[in-house]
C-alpha atoms as a PDB file:
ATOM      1  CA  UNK A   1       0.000   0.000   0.000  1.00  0.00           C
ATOM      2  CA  UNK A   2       2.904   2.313   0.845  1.00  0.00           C
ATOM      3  CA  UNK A   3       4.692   1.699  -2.827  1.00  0.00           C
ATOM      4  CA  UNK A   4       1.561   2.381  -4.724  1.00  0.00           C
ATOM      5  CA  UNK A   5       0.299   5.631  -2.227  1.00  0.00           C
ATOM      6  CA  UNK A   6       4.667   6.831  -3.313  1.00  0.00           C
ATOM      7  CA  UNK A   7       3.749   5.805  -7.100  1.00  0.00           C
ATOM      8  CA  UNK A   8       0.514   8.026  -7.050  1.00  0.00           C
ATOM      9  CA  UNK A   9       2.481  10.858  -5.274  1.00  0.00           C
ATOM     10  CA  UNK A  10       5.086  10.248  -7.819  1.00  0.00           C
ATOM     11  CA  UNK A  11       2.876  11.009 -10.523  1.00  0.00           C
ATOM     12  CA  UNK A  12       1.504  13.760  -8.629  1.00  0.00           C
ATOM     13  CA  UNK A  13       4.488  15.825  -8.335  1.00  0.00           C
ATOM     14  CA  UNK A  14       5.419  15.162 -12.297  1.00  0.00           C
ATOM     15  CA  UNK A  15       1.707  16.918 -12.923  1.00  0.00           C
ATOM     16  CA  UNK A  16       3.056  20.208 -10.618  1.00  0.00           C
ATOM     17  CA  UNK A  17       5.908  20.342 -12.228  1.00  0.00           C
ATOM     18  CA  UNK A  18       4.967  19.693 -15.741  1.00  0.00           C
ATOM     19  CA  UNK A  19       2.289  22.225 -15.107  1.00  0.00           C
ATOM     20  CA  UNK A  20       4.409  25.272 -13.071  1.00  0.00           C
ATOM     21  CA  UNK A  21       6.689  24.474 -15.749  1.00  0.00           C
ATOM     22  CA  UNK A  22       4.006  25.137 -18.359  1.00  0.00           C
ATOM     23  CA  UNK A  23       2.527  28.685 -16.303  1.00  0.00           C
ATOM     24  CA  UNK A  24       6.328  30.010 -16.614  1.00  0.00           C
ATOM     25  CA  UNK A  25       7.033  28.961 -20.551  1.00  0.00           C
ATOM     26  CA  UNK A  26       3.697  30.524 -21.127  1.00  0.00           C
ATOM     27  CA  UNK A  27       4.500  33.494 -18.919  1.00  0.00           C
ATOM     28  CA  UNK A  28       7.681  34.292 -20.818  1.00  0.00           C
ATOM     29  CA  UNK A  29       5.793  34.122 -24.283  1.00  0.00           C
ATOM     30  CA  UNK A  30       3.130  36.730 -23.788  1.00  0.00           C
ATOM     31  CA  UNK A  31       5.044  39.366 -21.838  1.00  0.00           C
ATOM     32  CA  UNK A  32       7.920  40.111 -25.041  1.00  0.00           C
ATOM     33  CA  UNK A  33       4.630  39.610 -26.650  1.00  0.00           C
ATOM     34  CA  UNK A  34       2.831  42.373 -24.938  1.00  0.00           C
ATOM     35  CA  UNK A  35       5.748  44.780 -24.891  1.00  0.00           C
ATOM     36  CA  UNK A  36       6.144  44.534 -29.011  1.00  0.00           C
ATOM     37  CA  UNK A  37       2.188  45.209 -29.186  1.00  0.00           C
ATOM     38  CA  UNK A  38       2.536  47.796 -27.350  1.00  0.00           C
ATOM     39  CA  UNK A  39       5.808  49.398 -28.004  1.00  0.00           C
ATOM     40  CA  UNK A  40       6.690  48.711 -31.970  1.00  0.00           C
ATOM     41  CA  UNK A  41       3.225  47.671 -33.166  1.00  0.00           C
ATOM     42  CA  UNK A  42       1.440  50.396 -31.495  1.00  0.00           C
ATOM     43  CA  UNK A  43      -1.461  48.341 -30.385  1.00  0.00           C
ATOM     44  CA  UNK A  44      -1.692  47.595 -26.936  1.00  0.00           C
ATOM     45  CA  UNK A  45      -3.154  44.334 -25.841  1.00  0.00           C
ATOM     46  CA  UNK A  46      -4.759  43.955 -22.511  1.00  0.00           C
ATOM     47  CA  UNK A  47      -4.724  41.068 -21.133  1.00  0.00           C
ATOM     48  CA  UNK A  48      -0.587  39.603 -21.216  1.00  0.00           C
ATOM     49  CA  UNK A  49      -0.329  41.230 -18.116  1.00  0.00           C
ATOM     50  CA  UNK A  50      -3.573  39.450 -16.092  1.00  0.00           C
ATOM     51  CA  UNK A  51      -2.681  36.553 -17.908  1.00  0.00           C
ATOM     52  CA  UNK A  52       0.787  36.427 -16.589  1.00  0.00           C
ATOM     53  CA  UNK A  53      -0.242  37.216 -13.210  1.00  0.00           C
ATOM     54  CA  UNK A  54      -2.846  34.474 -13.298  1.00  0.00           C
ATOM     55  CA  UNK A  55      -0.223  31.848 -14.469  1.00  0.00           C
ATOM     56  CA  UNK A  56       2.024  33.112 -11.786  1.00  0.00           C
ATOM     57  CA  UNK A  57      -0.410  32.066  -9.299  1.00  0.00           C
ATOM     58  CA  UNK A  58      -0.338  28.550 -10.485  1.00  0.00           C
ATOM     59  CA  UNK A  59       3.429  28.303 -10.975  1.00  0.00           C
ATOM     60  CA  UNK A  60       3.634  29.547  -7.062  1.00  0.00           C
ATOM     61  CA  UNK A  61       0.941  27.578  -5.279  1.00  0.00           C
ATOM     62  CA  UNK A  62       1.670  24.359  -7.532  1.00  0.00           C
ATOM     63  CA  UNK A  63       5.217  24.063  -8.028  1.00  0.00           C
ATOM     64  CA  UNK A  64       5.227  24.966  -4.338  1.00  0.00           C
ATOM     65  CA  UNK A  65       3.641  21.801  -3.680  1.00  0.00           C
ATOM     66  CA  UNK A  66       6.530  20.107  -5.892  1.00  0.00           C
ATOM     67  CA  UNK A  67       9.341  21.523  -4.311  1.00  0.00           C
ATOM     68  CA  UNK A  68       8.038  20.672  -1.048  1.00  0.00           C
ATOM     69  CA  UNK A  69       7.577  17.029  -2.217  1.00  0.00           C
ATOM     70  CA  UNK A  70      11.215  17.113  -3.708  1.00  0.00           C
ATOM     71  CA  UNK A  71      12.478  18.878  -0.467  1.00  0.00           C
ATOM     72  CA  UNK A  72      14.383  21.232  -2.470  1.00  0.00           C
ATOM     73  CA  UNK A  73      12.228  24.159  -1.351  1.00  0.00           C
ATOM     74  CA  UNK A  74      13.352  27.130   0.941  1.00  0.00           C
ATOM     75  CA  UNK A  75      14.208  26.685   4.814  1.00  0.00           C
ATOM     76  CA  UNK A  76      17.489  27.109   7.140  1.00  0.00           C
ATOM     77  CA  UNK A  77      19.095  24.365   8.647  1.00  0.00           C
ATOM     78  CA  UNK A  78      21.610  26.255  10.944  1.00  0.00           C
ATOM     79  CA  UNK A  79      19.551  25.481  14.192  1.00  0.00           C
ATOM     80  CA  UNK A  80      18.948  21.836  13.094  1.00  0.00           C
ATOM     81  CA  UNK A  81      22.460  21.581  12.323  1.00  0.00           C
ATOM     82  CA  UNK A  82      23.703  22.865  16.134  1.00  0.00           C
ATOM     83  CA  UNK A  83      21.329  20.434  17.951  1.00  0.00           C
ATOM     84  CA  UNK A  84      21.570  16.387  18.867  1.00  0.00           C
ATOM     85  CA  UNK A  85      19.515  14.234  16.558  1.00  0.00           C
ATOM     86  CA  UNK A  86      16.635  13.542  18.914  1.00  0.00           C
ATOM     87  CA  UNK A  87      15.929  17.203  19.222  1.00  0.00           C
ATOM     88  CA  UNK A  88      16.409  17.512  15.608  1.00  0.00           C
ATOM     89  CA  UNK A  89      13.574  15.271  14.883  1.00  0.00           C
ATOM     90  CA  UNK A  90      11.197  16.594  17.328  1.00  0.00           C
ATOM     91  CA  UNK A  91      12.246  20.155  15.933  1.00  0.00           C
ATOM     92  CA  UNK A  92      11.288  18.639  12.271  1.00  0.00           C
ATOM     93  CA  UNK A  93       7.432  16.730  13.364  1.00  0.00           C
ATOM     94  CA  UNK A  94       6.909  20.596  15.003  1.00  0.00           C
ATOM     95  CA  UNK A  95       7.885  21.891  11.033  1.00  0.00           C
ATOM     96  CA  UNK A  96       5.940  19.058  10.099  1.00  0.00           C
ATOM     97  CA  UNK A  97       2.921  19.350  12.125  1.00  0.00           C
ATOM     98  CA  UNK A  98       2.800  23.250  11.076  1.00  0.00           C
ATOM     99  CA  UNK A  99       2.805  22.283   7.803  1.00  0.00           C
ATOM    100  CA  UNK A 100       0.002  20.084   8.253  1.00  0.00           C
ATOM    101  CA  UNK A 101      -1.547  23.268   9.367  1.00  0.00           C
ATOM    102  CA  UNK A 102      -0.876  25.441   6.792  1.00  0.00           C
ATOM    103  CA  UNK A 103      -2.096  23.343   4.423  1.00  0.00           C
ATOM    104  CA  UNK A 104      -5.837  23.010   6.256  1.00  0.00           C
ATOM    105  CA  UNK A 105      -5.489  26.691   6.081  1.00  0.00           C
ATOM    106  CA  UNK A 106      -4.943  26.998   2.668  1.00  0.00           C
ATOM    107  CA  UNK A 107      -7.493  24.228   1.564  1.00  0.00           C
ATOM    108  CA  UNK A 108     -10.228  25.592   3.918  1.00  0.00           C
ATOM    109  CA  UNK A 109     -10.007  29.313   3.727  1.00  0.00           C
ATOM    110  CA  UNK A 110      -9.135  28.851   0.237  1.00  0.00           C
ATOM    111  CA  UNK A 111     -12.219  27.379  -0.942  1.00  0.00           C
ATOM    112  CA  UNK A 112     -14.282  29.803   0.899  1.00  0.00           C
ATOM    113  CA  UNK A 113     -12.330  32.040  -1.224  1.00  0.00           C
ATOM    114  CA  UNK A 114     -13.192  30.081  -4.269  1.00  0.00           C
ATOM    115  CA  UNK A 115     -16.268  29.860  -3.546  1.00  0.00           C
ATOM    116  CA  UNK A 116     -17.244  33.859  -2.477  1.00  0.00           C
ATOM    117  CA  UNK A 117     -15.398  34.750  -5.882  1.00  0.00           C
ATOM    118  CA  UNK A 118     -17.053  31.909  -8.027  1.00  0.00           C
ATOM    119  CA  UNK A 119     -19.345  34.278  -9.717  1.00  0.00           C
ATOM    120  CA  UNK A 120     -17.274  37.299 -10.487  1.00  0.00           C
ATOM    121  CA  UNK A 121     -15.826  37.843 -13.468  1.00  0.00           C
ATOM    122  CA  UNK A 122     -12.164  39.462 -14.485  1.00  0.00           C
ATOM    123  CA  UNK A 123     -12.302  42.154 -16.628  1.00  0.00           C
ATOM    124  CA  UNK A 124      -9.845  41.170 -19.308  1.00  0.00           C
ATOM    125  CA  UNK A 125     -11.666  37.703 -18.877  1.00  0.00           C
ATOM    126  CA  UNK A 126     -15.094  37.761 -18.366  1.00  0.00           C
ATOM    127  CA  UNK A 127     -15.895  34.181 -19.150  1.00  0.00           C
ATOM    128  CA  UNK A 128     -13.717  33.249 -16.664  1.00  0.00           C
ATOM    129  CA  UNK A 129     -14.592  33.287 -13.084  1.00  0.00           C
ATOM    130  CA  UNK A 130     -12.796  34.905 -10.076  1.00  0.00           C
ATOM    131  CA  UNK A 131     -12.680  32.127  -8.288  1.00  0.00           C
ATOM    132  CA  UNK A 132     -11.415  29.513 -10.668  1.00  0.00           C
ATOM    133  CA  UNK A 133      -8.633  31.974 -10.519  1.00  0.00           C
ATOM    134  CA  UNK A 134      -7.981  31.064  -7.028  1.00  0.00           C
ATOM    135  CA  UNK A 135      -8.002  27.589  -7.304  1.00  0.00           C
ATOM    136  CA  UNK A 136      -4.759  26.708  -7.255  1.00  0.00           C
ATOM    137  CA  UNK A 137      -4.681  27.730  -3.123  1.00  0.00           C
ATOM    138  CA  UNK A 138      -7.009  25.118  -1.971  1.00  0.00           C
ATOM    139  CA  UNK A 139      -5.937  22.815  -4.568  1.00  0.00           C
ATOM    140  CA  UNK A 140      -2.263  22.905  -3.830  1.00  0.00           C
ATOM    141  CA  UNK A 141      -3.019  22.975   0.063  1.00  0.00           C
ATOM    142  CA  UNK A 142      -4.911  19.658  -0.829  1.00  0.00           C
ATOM    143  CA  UNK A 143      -1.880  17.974  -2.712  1.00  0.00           C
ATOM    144  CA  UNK A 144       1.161  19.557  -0.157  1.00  0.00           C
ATOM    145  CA  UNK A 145      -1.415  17.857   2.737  1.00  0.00           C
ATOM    146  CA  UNK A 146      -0.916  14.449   0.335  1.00  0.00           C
ATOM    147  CA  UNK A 147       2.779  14.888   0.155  1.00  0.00           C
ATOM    148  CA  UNK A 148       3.183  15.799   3.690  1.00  0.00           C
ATOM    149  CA  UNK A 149       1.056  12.418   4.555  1.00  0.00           C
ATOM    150  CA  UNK A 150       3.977  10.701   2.221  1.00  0.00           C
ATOM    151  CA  UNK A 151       6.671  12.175   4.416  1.00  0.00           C
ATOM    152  CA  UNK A 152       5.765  11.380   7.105  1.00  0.00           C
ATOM    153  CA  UNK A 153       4.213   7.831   6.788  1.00  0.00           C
ATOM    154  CA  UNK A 154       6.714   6.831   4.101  1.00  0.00           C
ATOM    155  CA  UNK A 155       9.537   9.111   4.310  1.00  0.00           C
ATOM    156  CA  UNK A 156      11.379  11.372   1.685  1.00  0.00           C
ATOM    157  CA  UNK A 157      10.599   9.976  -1.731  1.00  0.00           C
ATOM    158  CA  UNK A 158      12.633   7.616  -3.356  1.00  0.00           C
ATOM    159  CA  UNK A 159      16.143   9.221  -4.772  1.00  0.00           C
ATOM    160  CA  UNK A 160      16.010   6.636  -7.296  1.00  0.00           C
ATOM    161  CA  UNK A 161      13.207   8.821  -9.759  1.00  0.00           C
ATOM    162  CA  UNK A 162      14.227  10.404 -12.727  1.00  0.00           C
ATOM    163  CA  UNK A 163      13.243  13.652 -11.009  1.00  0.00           C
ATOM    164  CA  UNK A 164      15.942  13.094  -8.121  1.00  0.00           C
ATOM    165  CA  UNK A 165      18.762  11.228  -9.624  1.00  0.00           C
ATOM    166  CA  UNK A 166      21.207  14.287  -9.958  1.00  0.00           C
ATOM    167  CA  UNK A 167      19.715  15.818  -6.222  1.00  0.00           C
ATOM    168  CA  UNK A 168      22.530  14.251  -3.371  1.00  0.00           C
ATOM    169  CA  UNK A 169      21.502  11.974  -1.166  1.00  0.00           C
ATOM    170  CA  UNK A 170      18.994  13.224   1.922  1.00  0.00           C
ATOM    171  CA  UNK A 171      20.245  12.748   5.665  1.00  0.00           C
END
């Protein structure tokens, strides 16, 4: 059960980082795009801008929940690194549970979010809905809350995926 739950998470992580991966190629196409409209064609477009700042959303709260999952995301180790091992570990399930936290947060306030915002429209957009805008929060608080449940039941992923075969070894 624990080898197919890492095989799902696995394929999990691939789909944030295919898709943050995605939000940023497409992010770096429309901006050049938007300053030749507007600077050498003379025609201003409106909506690189929004767009960009709606694909930076996903390529934050998505690939956020990748490089949490690969462990290569931001945090200091200086304090883990001057304390025995024992403390060390209960310092880490404290990170852990907080992250547990977090990620209720995020999946519970961010759905009310959707969900307040479902039926407003952006102006450059208006076929698409406010809140479908926001759902990479809840969504991404949903899959970090899976990949925290692999950590800790399971343990750091496997180095041996594609993904981590150049990353050195974890403690």
């Amino acid at each position: 059960m624990k080898i197919r739950y890492q095989n799902i998470m696995e394929k999990l992580y691939l789909a944030c980082i295919v898709l943050s991966a995605a939000a940023v190629v497409v992010m770096t196409a429309i901006i050049p795009y938007g300053v030749v409209m507007r600077y050498l064609v003379h025609s201003p477009q409106s909506w690189p801008e929004p767009l960009a700042v709606l694909l930076m959303i996903v390529f934050t709260f998505i690939g956020g929940a990748g490089v949490y999952r690969a462990q290569v995301h931001i945090r200091i180790n200086a304090l883990l690194d001057f304390v025995k091992p024992e403390v060390r570990r209960k310092m880490l399930l404290v990170a852990d549970a907080l992250m547990v936290l977090a990620c209720l947060f995020m999946v519970g306030y961010g759905a009310i979010l959707v969900q307040t915002t479902w039926f407003q429209s952006i102006a450059e957009f208006p076929a698409l809905s406010v809140g479908v805008t926001y759902l990479p929060i809840p969504l991404s608080g949903f899959v970090t809350l899976l990949f925290v449940i692999e950590y800790l039941w399971i343990g750091p992923p496997p180095t041996t995926s594609i993904i981590y075969q150049d990353q050195p070894q974890s403690e």
